[in-house]
N, C-alpha and C. Protein backbone atom coordinates (compact mmCIF):
# COMPACT_ATOMS: atom_id res chain seq x y z
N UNK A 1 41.08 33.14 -60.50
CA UNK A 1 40.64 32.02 -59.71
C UNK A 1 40.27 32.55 -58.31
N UNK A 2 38.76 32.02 -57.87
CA UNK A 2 38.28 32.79 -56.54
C UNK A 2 38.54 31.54 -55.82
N UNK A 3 39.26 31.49 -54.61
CA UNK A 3 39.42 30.42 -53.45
C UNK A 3 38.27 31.12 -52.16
N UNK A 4 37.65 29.85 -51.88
CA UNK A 4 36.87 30.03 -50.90
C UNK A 4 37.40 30.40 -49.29
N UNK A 5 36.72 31.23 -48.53
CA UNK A 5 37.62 31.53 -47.15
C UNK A 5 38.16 29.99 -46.44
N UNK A 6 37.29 28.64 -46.53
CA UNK A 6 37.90 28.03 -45.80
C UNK A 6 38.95 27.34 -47.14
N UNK A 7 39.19 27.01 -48.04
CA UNK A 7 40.23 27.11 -49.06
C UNK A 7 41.16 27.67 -48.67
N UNK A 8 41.29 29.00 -48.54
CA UNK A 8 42.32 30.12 -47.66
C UNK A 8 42.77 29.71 -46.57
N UNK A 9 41.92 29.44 -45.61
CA UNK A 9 42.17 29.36 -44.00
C UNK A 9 42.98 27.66 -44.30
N UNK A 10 42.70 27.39 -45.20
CA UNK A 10 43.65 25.34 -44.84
C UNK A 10 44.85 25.54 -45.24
N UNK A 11 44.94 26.59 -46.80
CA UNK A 11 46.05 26.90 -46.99
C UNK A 11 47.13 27.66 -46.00
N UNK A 12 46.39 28.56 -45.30
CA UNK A 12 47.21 29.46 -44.12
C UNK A 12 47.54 28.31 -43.28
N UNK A 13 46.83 27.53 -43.18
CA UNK A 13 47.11 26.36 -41.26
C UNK A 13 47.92 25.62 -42.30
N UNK A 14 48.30 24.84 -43.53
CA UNK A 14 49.13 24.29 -43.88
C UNK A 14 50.64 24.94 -43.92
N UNK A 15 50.83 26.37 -44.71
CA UNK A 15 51.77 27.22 -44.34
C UNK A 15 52.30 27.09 -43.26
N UNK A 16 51.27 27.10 -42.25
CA UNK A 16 52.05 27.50 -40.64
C UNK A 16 52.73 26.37 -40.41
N UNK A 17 52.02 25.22 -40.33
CA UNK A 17 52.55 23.75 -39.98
C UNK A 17 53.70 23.44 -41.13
N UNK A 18 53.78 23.64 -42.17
CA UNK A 18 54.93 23.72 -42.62
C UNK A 18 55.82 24.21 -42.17
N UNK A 19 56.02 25.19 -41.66
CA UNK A 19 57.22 26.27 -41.25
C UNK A 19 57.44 26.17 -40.42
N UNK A 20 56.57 25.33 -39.39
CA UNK A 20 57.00 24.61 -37.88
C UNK A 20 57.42 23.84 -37.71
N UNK A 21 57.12 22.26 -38.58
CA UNK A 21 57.80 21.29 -38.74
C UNK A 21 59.46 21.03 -38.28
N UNK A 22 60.05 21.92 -39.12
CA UNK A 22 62.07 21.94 -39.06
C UNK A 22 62.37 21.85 -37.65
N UNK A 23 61.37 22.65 -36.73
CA UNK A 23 61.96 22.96 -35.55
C UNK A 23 61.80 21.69 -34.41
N UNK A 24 60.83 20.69 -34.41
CA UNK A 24 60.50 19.71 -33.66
C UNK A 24 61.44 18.82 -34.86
N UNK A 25 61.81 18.37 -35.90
CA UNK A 25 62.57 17.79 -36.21
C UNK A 25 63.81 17.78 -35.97
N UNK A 26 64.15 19.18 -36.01
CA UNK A 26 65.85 18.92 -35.35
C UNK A 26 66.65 18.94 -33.96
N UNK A 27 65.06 18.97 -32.95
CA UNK A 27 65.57 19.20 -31.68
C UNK A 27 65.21 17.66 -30.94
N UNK A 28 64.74 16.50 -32.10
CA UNK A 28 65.07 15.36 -31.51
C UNK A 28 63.58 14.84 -30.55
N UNK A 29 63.76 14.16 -29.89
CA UNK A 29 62.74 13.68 -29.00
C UNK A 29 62.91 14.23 -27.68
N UNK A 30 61.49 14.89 -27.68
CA UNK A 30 60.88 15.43 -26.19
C UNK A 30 60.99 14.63 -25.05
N UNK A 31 62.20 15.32 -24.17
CA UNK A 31 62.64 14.25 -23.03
C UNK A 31 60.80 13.78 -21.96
N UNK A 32 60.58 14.93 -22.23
CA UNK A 32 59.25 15.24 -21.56
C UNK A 32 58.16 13.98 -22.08
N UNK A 33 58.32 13.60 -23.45
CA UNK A 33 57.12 12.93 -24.14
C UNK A 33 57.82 11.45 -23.45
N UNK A 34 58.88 11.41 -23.70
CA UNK A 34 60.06 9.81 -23.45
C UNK A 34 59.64 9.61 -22.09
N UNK A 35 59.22 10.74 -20.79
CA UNK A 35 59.00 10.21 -19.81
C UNK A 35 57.88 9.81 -19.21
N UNK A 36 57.22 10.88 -19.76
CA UNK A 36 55.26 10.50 -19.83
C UNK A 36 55.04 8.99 -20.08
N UNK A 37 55.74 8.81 -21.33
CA UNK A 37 54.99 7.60 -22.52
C UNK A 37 55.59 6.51 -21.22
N UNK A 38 56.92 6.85 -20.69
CA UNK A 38 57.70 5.14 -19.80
C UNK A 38 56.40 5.32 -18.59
N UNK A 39 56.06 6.13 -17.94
CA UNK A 39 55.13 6.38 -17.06
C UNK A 39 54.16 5.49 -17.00
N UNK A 40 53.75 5.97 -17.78
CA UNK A 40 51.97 5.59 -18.44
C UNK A 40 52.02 3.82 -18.84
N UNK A 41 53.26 3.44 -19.51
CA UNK A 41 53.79 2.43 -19.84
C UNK A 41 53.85 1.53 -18.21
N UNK A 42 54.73 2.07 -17.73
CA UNK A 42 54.81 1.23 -16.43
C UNK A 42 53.71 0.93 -15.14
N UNK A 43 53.36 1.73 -15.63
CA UNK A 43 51.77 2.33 -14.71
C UNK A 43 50.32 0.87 -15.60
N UNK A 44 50.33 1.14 -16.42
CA UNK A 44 50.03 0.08 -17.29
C UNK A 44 50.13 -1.43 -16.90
N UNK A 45 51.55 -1.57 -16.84
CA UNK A 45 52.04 -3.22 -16.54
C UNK A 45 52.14 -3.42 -15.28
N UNK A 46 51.77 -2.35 -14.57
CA UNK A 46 51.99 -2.72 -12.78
C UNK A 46 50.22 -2.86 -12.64
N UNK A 47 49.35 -2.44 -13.60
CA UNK A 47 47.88 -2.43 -12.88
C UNK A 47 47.64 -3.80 -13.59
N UNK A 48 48.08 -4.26 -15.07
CA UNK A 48 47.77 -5.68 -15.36
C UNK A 48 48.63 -6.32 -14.39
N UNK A 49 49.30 -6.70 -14.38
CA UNK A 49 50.48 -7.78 -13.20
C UNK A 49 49.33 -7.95 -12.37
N UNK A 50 48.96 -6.84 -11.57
CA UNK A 50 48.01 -6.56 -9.95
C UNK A 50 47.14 -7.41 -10.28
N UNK A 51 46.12 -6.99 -11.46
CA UNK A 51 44.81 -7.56 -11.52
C UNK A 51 45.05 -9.21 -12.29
N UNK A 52 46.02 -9.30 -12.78
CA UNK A 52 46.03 -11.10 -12.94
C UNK A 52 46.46 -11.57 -11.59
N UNK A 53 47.66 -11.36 -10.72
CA UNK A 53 47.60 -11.60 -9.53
C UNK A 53 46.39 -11.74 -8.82
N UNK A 54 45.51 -11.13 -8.74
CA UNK A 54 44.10 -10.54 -8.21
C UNK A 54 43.15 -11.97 -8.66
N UNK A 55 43.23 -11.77 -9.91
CA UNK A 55 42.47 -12.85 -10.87
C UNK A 55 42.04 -14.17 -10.38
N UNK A 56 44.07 -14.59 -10.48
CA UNK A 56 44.32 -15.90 -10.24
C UNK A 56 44.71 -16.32 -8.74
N UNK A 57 44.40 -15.28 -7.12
CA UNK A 57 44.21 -15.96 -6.23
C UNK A 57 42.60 -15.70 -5.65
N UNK A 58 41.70 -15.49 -6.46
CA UNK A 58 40.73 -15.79 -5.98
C UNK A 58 39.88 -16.94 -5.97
N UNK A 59 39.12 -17.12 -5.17
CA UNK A 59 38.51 -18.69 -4.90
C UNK A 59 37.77 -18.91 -6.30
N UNK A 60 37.46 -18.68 -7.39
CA UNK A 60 36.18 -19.42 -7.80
C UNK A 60 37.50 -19.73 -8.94
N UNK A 61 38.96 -19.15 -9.38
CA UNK A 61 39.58 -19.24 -10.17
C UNK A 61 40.80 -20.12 -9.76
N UNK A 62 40.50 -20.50 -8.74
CA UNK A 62 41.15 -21.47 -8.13
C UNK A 62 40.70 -23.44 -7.94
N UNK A 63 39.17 -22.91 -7.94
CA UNK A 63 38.42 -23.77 -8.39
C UNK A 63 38.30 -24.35 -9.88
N UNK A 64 38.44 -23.16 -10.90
CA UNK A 64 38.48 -23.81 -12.26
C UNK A 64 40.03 -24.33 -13.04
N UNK A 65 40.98 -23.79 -12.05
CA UNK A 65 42.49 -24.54 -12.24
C UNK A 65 42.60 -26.04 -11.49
N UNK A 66 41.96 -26.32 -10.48
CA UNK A 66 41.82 -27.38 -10.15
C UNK A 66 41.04 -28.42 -11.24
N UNK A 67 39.78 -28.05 -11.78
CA UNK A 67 39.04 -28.57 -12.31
C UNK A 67 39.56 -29.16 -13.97
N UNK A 68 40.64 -28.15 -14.40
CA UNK A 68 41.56 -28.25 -15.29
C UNK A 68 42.40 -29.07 -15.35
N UNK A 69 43.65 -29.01 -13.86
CA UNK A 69 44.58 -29.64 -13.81
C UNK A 69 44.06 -31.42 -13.40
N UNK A 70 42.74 -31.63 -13.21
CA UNK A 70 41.97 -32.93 -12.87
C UNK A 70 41.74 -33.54 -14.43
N UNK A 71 41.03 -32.51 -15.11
CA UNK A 71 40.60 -33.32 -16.28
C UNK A 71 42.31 -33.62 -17.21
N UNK A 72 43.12 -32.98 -16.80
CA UNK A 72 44.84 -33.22 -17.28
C UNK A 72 44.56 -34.44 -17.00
N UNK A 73 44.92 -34.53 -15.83
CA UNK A 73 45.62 -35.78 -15.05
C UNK A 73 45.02 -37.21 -15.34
């Protein structure tokens, strides 16, 4: 049976990633990844918060909550 070079080469990069695997499994979660991800996370909910704040005190959106809370009433 003739396997083609890239046949070969997926089998070699599967090998490798196999044999690497054990080691990121048993050393748990990357304090490094846990702090990035809260980062990026908080960084996130502080720029939405801002920009609905932003949103909802500007004049023309102040105008269509009025226009809202009228057709309520």
């Amino acid at each position: 049976m003739h396997l083609s070079r890239s046949a070969l080469y997926a089998f070699r990069l599967s090998l490798n990633q196999s044999g690497s695997a054990p080691v990121y499994r048993s050393g748990g979660v990357d304090r490094k990844t846990v702090r990035s991800a809260l980062l990026l996370a908080t960084a996130g909910l502080s720029l939405s918060s801002f920009s609905l704040k932003q949103m909802l005190s500007s004049p023309a959106q102040q105008r269509r909550l009025r226009r809202i809370n009228s057709s309520i009433n």
